[in-house]
C-alpha atoms as a PDB file:
ATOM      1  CA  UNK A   1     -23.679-117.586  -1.546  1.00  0.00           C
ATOM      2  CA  UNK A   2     -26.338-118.818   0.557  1.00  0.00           C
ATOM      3  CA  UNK A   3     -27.684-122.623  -0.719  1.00  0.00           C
ATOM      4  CA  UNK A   4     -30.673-124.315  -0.699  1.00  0.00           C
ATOM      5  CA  UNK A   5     -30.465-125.923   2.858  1.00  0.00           C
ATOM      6  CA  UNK A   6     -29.068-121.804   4.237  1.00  0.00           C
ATOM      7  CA  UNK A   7     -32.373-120.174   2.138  1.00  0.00           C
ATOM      8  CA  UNK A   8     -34.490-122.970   3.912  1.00  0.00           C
ATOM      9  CA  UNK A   9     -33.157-121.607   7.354  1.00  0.00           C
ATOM     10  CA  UNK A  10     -33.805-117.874   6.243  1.00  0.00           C
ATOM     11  CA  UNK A  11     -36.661-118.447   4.585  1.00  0.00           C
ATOM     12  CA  UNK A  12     -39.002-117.472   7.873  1.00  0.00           C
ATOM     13  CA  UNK A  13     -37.295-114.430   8.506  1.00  0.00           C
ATOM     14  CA  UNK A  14     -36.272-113.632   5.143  1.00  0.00           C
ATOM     15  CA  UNK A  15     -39.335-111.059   4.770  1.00  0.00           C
ATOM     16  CA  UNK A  16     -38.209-109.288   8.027  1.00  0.00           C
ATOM     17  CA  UNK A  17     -34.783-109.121   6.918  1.00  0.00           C
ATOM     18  CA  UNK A  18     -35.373-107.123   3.635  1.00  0.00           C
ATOM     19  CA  UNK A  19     -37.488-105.036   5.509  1.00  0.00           C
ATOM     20  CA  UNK A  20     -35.250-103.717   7.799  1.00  0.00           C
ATOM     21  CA  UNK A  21     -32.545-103.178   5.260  1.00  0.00           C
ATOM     22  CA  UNK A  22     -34.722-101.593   3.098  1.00  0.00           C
ATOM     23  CA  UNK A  23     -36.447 -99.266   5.974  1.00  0.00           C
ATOM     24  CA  UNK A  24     -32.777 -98.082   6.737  1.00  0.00           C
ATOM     25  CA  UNK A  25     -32.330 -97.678   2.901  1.00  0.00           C
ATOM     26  CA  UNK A  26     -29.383 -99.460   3.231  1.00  0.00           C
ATOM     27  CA  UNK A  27     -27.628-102.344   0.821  1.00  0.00           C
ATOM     28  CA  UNK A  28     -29.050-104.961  -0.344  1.00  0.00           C
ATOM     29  CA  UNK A  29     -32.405-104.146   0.072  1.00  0.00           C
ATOM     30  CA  UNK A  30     -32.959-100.501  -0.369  1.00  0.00           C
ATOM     31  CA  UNK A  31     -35.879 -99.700  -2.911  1.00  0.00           C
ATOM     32  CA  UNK A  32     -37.154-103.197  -2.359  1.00  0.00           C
ATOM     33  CA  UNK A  33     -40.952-102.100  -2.412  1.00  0.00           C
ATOM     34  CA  UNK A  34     -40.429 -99.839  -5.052  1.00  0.00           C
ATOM     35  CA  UNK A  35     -38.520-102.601  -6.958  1.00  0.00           C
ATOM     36  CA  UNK A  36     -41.763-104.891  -6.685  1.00  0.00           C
ATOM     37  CA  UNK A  37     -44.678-102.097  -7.365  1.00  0.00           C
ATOM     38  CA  UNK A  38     -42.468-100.766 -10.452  1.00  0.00           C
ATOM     39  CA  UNK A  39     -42.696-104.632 -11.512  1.00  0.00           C
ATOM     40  CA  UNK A  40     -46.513-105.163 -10.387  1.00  0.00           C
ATOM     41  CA  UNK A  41     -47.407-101.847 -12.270  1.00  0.00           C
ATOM     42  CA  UNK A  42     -45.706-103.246 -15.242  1.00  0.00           C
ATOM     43  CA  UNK A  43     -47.499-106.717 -15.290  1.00  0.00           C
ATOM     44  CA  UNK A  44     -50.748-104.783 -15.016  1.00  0.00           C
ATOM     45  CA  UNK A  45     -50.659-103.088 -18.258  1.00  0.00           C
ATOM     46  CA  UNK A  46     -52.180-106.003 -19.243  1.00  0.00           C
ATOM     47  CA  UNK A  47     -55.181-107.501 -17.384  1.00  0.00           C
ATOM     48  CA  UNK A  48     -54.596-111.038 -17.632  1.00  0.00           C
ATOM     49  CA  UNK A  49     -51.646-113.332 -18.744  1.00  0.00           C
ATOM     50  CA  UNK A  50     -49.255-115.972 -18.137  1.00  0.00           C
ATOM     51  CA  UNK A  51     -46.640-115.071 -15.684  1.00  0.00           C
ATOM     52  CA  UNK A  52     -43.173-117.211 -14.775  1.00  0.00           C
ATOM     53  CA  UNK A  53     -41.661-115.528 -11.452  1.00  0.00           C
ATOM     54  CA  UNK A  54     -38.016-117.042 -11.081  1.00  0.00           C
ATOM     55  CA  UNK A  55     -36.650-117.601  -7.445  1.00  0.00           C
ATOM     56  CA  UNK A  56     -40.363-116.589  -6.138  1.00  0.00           C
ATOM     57  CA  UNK A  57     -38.987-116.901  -2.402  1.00  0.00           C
ATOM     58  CA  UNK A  58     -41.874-116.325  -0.133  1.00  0.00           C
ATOM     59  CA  UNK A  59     -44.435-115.122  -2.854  1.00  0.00           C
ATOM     60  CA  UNK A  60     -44.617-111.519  -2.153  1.00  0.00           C
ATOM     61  CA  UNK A  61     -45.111-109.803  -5.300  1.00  0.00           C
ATOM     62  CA  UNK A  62     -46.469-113.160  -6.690  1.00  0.00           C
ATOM     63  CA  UNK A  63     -49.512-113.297  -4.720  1.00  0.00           C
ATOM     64  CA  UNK A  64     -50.571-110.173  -5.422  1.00  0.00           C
ATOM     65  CA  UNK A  65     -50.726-111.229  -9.158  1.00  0.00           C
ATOM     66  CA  UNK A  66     -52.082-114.271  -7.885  1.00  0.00           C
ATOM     67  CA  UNK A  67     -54.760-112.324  -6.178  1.00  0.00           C
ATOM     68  CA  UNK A  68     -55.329-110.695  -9.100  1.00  0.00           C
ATOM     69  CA  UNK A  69     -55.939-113.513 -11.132  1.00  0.00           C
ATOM     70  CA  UNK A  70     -52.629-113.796 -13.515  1.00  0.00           C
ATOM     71  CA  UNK A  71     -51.722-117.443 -14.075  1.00  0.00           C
ATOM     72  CA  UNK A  72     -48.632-118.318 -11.781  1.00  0.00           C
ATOM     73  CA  UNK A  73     -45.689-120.301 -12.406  1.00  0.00           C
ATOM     74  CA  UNK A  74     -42.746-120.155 -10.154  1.00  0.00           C
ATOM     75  CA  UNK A  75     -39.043-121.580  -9.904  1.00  0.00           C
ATOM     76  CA  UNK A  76     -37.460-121.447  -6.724  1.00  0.00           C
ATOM     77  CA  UNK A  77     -34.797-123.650  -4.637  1.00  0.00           C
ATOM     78  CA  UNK A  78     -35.654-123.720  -1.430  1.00  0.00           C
ATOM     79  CA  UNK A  79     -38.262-126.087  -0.214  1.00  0.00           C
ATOM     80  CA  UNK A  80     -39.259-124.445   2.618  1.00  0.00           C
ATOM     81  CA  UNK A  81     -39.924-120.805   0.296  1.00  0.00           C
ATOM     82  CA  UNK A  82     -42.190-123.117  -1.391  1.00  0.00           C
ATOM     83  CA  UNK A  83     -43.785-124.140   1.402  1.00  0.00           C
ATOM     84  CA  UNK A  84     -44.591-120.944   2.831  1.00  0.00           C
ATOM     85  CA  UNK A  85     -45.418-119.554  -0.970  1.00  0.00           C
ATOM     86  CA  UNK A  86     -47.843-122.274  -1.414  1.00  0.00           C
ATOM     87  CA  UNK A  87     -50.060-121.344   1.443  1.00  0.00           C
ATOM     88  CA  UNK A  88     -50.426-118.081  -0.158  1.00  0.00           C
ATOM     89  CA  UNK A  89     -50.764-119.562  -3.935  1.00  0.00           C
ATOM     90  CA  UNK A  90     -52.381-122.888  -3.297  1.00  0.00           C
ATOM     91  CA  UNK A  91     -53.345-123.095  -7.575  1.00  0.00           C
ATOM     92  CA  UNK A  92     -49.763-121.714  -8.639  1.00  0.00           C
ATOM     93  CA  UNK A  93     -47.495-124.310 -10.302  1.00  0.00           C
ATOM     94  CA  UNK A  94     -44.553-123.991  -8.032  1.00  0.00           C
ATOM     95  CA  UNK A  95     -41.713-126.345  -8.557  1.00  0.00           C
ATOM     96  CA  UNK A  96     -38.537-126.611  -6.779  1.00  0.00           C
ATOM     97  CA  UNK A  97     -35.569-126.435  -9.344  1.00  0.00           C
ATOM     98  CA  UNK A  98     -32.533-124.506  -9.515  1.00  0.00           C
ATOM     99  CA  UNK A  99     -32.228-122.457 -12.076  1.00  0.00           C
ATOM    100  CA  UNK A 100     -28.873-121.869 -12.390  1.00  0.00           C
ATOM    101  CA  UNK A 101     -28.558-125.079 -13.987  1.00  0.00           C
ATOM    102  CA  UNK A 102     -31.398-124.109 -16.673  1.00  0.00           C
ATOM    103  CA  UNK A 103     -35.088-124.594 -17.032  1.00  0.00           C
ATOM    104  CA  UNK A 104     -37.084-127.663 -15.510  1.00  0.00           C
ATOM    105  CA  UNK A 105     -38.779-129.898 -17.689  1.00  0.00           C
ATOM    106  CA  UNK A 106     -42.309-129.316 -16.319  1.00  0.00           C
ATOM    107  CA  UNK A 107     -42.255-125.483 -17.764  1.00  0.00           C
ATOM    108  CA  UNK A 108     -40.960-126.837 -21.617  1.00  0.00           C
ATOM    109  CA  UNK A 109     -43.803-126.699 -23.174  1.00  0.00           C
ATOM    110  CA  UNK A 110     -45.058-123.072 -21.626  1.00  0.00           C
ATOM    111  CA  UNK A 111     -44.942-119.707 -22.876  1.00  0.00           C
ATOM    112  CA  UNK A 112     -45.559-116.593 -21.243  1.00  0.00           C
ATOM    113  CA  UNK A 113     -46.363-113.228 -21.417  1.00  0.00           C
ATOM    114  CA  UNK A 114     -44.114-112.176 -18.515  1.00  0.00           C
ATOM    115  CA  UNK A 115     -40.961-113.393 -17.252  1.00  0.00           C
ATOM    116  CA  UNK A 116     -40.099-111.772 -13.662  1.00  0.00           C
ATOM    117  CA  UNK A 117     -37.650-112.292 -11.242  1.00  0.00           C
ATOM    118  CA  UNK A 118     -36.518-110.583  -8.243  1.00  0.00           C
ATOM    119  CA  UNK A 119     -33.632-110.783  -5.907  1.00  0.00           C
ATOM    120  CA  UNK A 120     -32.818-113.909  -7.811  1.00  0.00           C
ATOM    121  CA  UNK A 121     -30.457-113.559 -10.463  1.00  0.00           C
ATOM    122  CA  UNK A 122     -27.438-112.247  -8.966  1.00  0.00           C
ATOM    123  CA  UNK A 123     -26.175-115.425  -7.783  1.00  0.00           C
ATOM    124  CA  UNK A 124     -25.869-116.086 -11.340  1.00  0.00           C
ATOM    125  CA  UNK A 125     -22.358-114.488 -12.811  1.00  0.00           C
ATOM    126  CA  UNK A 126     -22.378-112.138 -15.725  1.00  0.00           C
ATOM    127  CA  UNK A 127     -22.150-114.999 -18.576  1.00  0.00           C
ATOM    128  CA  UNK A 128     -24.232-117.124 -17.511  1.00  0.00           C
ATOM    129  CA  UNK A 129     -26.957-114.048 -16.847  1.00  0.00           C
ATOM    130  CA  UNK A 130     -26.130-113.808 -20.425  1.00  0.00           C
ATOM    131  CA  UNK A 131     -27.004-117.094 -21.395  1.00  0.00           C
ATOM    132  CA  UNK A 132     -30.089-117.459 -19.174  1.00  0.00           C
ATOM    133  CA  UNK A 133     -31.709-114.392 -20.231  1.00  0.00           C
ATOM    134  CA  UNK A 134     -31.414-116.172 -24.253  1.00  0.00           C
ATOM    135  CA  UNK A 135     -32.929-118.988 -23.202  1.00  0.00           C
ATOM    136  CA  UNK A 136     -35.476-117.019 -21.466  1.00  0.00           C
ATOM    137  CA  UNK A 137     -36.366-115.027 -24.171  1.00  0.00           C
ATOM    138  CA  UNK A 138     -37.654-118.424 -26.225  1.00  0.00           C
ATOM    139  CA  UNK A 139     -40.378-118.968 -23.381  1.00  0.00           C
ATOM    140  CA  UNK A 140     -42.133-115.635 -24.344  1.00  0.00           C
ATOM    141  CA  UNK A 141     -45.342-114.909 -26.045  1.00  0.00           C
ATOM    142  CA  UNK A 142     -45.652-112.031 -28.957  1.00  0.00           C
ATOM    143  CA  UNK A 143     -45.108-108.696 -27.381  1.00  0.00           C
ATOM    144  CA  UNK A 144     -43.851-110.454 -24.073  1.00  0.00           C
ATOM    145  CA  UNK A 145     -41.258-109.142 -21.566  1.00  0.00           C
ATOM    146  CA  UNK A 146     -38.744-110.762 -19.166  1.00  0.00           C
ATOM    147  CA  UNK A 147     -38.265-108.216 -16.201  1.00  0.00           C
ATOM    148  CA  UNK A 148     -35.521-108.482 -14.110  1.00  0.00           C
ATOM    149  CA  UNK A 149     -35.518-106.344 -10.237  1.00  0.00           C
ATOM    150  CA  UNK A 150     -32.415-106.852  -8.703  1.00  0.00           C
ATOM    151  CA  UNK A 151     -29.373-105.374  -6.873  1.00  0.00           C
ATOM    152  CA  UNK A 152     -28.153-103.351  -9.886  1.00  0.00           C
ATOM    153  CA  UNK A 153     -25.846 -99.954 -11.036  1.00  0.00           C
ATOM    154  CA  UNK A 154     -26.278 -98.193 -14.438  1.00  0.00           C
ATOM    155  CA  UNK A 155     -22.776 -98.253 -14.454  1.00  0.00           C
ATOM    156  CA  UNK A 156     -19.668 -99.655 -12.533  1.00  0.00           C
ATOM    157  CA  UNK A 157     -18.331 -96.951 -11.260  1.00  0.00           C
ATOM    158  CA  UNK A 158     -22.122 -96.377  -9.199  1.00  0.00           C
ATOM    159  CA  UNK A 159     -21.453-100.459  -8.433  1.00  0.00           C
ATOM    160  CA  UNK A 160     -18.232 -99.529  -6.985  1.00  0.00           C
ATOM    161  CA  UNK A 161     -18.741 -96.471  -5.094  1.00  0.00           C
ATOM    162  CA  UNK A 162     -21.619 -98.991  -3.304  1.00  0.00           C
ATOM    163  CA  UNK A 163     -19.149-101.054  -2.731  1.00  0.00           C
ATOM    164  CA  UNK A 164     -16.868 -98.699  -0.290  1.00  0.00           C
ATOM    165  CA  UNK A 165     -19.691 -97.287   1.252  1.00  0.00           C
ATOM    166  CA  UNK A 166     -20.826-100.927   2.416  1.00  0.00           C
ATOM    167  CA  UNK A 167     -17.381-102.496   2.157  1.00  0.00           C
ATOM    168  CA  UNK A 168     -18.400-104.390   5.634  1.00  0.00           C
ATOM    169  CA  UNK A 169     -21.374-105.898   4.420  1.00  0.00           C
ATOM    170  CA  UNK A 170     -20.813-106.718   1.121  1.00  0.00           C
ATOM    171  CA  UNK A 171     -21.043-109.848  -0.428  1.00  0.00           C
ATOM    172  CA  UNK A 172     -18.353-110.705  -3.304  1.00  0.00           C
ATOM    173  CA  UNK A 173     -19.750-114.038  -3.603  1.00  0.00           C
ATOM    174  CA  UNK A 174     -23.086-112.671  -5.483  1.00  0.00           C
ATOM    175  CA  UNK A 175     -22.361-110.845  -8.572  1.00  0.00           C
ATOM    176  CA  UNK A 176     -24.865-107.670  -9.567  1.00  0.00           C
ATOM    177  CA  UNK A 177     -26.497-106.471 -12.463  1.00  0.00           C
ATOM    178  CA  UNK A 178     -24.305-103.186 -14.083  1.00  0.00           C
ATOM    179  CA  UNK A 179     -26.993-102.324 -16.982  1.00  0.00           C
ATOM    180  CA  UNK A 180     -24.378-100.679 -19.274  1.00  0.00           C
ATOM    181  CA  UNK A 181     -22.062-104.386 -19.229  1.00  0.00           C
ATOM    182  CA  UNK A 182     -25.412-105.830 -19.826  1.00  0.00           C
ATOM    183  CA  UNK A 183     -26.521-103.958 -22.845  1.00  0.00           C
ATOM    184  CA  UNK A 184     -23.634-104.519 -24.508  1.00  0.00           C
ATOM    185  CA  UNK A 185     -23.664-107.908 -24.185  1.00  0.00           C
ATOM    186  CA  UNK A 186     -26.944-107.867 -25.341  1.00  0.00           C
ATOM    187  CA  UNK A 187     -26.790-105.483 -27.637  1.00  0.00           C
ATOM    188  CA  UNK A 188     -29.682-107.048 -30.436  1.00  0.00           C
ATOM    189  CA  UNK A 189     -32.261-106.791 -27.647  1.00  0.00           C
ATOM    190  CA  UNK A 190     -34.468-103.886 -26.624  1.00  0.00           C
ATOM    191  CA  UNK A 191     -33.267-103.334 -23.609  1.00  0.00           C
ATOM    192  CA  UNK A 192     -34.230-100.549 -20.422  1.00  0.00           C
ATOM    193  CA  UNK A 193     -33.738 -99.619 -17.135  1.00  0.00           C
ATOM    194  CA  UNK A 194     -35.165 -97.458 -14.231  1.00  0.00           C
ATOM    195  CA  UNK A 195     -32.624 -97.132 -11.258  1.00  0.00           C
ATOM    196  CA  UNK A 196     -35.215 -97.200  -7.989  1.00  0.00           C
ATOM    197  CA  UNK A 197     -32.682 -96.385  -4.961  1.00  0.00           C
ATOM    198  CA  UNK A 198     -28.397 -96.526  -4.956  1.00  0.00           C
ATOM    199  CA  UNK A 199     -28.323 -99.961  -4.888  1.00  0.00           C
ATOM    200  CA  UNK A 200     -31.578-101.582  -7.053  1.00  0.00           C
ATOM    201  CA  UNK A 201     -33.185-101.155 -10.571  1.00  0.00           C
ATOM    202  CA  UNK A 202     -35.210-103.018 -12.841  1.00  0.00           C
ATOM    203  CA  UNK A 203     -34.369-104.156 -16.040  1.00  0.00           C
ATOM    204  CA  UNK A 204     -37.030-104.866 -18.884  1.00  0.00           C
ATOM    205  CA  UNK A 205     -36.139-107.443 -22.130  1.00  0.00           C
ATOM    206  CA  UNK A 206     -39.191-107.203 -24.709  1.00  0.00           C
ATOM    207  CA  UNK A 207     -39.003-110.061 -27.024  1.00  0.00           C
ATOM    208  CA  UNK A 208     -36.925-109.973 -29.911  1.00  0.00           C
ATOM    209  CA  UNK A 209     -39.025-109.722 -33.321  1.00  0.00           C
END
């Protein structure tokens, strides 16, 4: 897995990168568009709200919402992602935090009517995905939602039939999202998920009554 200092040295051709992947509809990034409209579209069902994007990388779905005037928090590692989001977001509360080790302290006292995160959560493993997604769930407003876009397989066998096909390319360090493992684990929550291309989906939590 890449860290903070290798995302810092990506981070100006990280857009270019997931476009070519996802031009050649090829692992990791195929569906990577349709990954971030299917999220945008979501948002917009409501006109205005509270939005906390985790691992915003360069800001490319954020500063559309942004743009649209949804109030933007981010999380992200890398300094220089922040940077270059920043530019785009000057108004956004961006802080640099990793959020594998939790929450930081500046977001405590928020709620929010959207969670998202894309891209991001697969360098978590499955338990603590698990745990992160609970403690996400207490930072949302009535009727709010936590939606995940990701590498991610309805089941493991579609995970592992990726997996040959890309065998050369893929990386066993980051662990993906297999939505049927997932639902079990959470199985009190009201749980969904579209599958966009062979290799991406997006997940939606609403919040628990």
């Amino acid at each position: 897995m890449l860290d903070n200092k290798g995302f810092d040295l990506w981070a100006d051709g990280y857009d270019k990168s997931v476009q070519l992947s996802e031009e050649n509809d090829e692992y990791p990034f195929a569906g990577y568009k349709d990954v971030l409209n299917t999220i945008y579209n979501i948002v917009h069902k409501r006109e205005e709200g509270k939005i906390l994007d985790i691992g915003f990388g360069t800001g490319i779905l954020t500063k559309k919402l942004y743009d649209d005037g949804y109030e933007i928090y981010g999380i992200d590692f890398s300094q220089k992602m922040i940077e270059i989001a920043k530019e785009k977001m000057p108004l956004a509360s961006l802080i640099k935090y990793d959020f594998s080790k939790g929450l930081p302290e500046e977001i405590k006292d928020n709620s929010f009517d959207y969670i998202i995160s894309t891209y991001a959560m697969h360098h978590l493993d499955d338990e603590e995905k698990n745990k992160f997604i609970e403690k996400l769930e207490n930072y949302l407003n009535k009727d709010g939602k936590i939606i995940i876009g990701d590498i991610a397989f309805k089941t493991r066998d579609l995970l592992e039939k990726c997996k040959i096909n890309y065998n050369e390319y893929w990386d066993d360090e980051e662990i993906y999202f297999v939505f049927e493992e997932l639902k079990k684990s959470l199985f009190n929550k009201n749980i969904s998920f579209a599958e966009i291309s062979h290799c991406s989906g997006v997940i939606q939590i609403s919040k628990s009554l």
